[in-house]
Protein backbone atom coordinates (compact mmCIF):
# COMPACT_ATOMS: atom_id res chain seq x y z
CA UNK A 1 119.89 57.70 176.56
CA UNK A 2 116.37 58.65 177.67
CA UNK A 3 113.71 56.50 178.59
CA UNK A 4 111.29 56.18 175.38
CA UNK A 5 107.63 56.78 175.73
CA UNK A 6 104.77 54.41 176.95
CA UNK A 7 103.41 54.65 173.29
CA UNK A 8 106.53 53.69 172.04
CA UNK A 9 107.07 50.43 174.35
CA UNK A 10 103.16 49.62 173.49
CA UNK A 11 103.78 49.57 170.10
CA UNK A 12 106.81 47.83 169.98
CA UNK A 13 104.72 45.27 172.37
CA UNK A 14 102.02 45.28 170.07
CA UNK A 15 104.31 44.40 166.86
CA UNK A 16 106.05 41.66 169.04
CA UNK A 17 102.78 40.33 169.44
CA UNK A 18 101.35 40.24 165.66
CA UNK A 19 104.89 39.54 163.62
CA UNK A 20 105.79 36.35 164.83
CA UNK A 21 109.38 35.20 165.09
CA UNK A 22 112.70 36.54 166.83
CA UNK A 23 112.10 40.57 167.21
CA UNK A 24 114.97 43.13 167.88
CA UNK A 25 115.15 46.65 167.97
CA UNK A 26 117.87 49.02 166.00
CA UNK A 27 119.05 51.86 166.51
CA UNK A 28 119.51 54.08 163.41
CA UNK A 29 121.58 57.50 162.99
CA UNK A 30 120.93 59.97 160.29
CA UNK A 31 124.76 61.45 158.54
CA UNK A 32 125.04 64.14 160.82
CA UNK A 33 124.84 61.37 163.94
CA UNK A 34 122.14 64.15 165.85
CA UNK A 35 118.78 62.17 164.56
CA UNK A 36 118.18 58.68 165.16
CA UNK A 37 115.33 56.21 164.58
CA UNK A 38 114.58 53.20 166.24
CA UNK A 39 113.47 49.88 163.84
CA UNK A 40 111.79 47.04 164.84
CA UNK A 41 112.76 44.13 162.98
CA UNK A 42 110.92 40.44 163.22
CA UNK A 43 112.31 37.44 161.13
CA UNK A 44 110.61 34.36 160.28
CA UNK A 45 110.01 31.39 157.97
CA UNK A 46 108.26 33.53 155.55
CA UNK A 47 110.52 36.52 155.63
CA UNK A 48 111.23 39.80 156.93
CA UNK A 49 108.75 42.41 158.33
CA UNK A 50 110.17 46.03 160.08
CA UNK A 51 108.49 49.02 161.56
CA UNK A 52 109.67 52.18 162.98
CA UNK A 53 109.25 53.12 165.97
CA UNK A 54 108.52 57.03 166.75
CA UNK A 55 107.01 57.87 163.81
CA UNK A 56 103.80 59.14 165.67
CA UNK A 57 105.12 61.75 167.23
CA UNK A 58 105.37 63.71 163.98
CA UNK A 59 101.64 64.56 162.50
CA UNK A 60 101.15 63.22 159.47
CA UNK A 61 98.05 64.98 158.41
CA UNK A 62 97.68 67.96 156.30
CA UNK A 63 94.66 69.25 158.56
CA UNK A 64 96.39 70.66 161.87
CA UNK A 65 93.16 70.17 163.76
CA UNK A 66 92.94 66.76 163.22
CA UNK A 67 96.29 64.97 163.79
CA UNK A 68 97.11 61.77 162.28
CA UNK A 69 99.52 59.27 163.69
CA UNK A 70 101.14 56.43 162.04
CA UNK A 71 103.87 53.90 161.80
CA UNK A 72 105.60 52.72 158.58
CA UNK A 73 105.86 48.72 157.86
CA UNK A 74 108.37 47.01 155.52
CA UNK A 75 108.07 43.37 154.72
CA UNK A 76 110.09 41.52 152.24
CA UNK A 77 109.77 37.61 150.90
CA UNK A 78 112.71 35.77 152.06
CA UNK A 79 116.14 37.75 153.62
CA UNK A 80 116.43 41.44 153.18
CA UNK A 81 119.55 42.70 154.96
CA UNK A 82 118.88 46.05 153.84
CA UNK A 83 115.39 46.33 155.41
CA UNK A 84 115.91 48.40 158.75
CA UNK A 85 118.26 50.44 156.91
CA UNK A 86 115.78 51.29 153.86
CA UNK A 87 113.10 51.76 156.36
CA UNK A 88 115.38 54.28 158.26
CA UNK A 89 116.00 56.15 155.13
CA UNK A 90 112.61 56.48 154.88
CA UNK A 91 111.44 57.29 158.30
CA UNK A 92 114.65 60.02 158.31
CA UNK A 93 112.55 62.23 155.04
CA UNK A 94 109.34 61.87 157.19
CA UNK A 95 111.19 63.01 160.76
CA UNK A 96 113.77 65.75 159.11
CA UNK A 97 112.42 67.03 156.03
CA UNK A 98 108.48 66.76 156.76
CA UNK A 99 107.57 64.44 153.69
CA UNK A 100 104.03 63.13 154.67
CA UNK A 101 102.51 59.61 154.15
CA UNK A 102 99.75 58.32 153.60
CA UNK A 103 97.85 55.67 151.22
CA UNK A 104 99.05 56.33 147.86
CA UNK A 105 102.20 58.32 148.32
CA UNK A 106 104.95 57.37 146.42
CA UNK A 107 108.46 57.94 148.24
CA UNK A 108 110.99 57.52 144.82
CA UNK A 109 114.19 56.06 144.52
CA UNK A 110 114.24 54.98 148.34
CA UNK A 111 116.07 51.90 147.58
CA UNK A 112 118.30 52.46 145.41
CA UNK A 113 121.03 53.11 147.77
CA UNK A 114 121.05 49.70 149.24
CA UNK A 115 119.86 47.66 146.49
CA UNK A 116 120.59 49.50 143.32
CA UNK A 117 120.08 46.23 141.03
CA UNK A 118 116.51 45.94 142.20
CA UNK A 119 114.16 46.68 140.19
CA UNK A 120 111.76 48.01 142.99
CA UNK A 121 113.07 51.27 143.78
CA UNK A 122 109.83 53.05 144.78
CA UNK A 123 107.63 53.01 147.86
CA UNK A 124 103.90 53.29 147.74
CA UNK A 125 102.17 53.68 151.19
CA UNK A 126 98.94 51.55 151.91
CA UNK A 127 97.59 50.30 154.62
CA UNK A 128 98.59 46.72 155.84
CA UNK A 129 97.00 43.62 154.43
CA UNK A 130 98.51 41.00 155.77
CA UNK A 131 97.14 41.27 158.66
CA UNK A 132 92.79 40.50 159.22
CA UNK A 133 92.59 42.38 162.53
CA UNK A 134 95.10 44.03 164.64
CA UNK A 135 97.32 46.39 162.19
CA UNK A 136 95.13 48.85 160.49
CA UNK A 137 94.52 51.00 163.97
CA UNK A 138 96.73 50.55 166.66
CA UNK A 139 95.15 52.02 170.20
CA UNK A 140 97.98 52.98 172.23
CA UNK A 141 97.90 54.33 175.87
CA UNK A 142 97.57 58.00 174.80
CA UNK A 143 97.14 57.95 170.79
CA UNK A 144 95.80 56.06 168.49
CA UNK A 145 98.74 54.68 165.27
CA UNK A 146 97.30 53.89 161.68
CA UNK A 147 100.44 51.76 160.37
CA UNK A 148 101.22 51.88 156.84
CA UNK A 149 102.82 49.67 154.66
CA UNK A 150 105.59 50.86 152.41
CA UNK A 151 105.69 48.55 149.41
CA UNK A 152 108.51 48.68 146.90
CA UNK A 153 106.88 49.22 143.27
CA UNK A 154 108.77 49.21 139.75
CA UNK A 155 108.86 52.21 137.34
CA UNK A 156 105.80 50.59 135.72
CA UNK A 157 103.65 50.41 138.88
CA UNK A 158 104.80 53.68 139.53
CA UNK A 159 103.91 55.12 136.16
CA UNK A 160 100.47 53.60 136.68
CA UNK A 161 99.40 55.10 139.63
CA UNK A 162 100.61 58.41 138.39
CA UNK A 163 98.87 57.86 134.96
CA UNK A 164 95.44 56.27 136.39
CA UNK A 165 95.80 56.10 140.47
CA UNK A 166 96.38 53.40 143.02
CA UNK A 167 92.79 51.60 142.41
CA UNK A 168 94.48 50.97 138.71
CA UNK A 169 97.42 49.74 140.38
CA UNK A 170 96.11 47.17 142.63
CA UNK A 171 92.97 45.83 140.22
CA UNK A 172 96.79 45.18 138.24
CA UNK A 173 97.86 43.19 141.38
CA UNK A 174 94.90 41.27 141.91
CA UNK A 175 94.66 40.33 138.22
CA UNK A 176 97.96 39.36 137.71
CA UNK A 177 98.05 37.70 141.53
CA UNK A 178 101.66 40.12 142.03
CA UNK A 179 103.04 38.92 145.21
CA UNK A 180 104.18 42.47 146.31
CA UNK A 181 106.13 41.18 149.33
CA UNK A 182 108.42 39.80 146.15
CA UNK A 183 110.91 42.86 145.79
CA UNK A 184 112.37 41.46 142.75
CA UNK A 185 109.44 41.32 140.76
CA UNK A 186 109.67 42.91 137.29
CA UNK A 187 106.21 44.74 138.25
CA UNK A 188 105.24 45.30 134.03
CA UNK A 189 102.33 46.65 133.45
């Protein structure tokens, strides 16, 4: 096993720092067992928050001359055993098949195949609100990380942002008061 990168140890640091709570790192392989992905994973009283880590090394902007590095967040109210492994999923169509995100993309059916009952089973990428300061740009030693948040949205709140855009989708939040970190939500619009 190689040593990882500086930026990789400063953002783990830097996630240890702002997620409070007991904070361990994963290892995660793809099928084949040639990719892996490593996810960060912090627990607390309120619930469960994750981020990848290595996600910055693959440019995640459509303009080659001006590269864009992020990492992807998870957090869930309450326990989410399924969490790191979701998240992996995720990171795996970003690192192996080139998917992009960025605020507003919609990753479908991404957890389906660890919670098939939920009726969340779409991911919308925006940036991270939970935190005031700290989590929106990440300076690292050499690069600087814009995380993003995957939230899980319904059919509905997909439907929405497809229909109208993600403005129409979070006015419908902040009118309702949706508690997005809730993955079992039923999300009608």
């Amino acid at each position: 096993m190689s040593k990882p990168p500086q930026d990789w140890k400063d953002w783990a640091f830097h996630f240890r720092k702002m997620v409070p709570g007991n904070v361990e790192v994963t290892r995660h392989h793809d099928e084949s067992d040639t990719n892996h992905l490593d996810i960060l994973t912090g627990v607390n009283n309120e619930g469960v928050v994750a981020a990848t880590i290595g996600i910055m090394d693959f440019d995640q902007s459509r303009n080659p001359d001006q590269p864009i590095n992020a990492e992807i967040l998870m957090d869930v109210r309450g326990e989410s055993l399924f969490i790191s492994n979701i998240l992996a999923t995720i990171g795996f169509y970003v690192i192996k098949n080139g998917w992009k995100i960025a605020p507003g993309v919609i990753f479908e059916e991404m957890l389906g195949i660890y919670l098939p009952q939920s009726p969340t089973q779409h991911v919308i990428f925006l940036p991270p609100f939970q935190w005031k300061i700290g989590m929106t740009k990440v300076e690292l030693s050499s690069k600087i990380v814009y995380p993003l948040l995957a939230i899980p949205i319904t059919n509905a709140e997909r439907d929405l942002v497809y229909q109208q855009g993600v403005q129409a989708l979070e006015e419908h939040w902040t009118t309702t008061n949706c508690d997005v970190l809730n993955w079992n939500r039923k999300g009608k619009t």
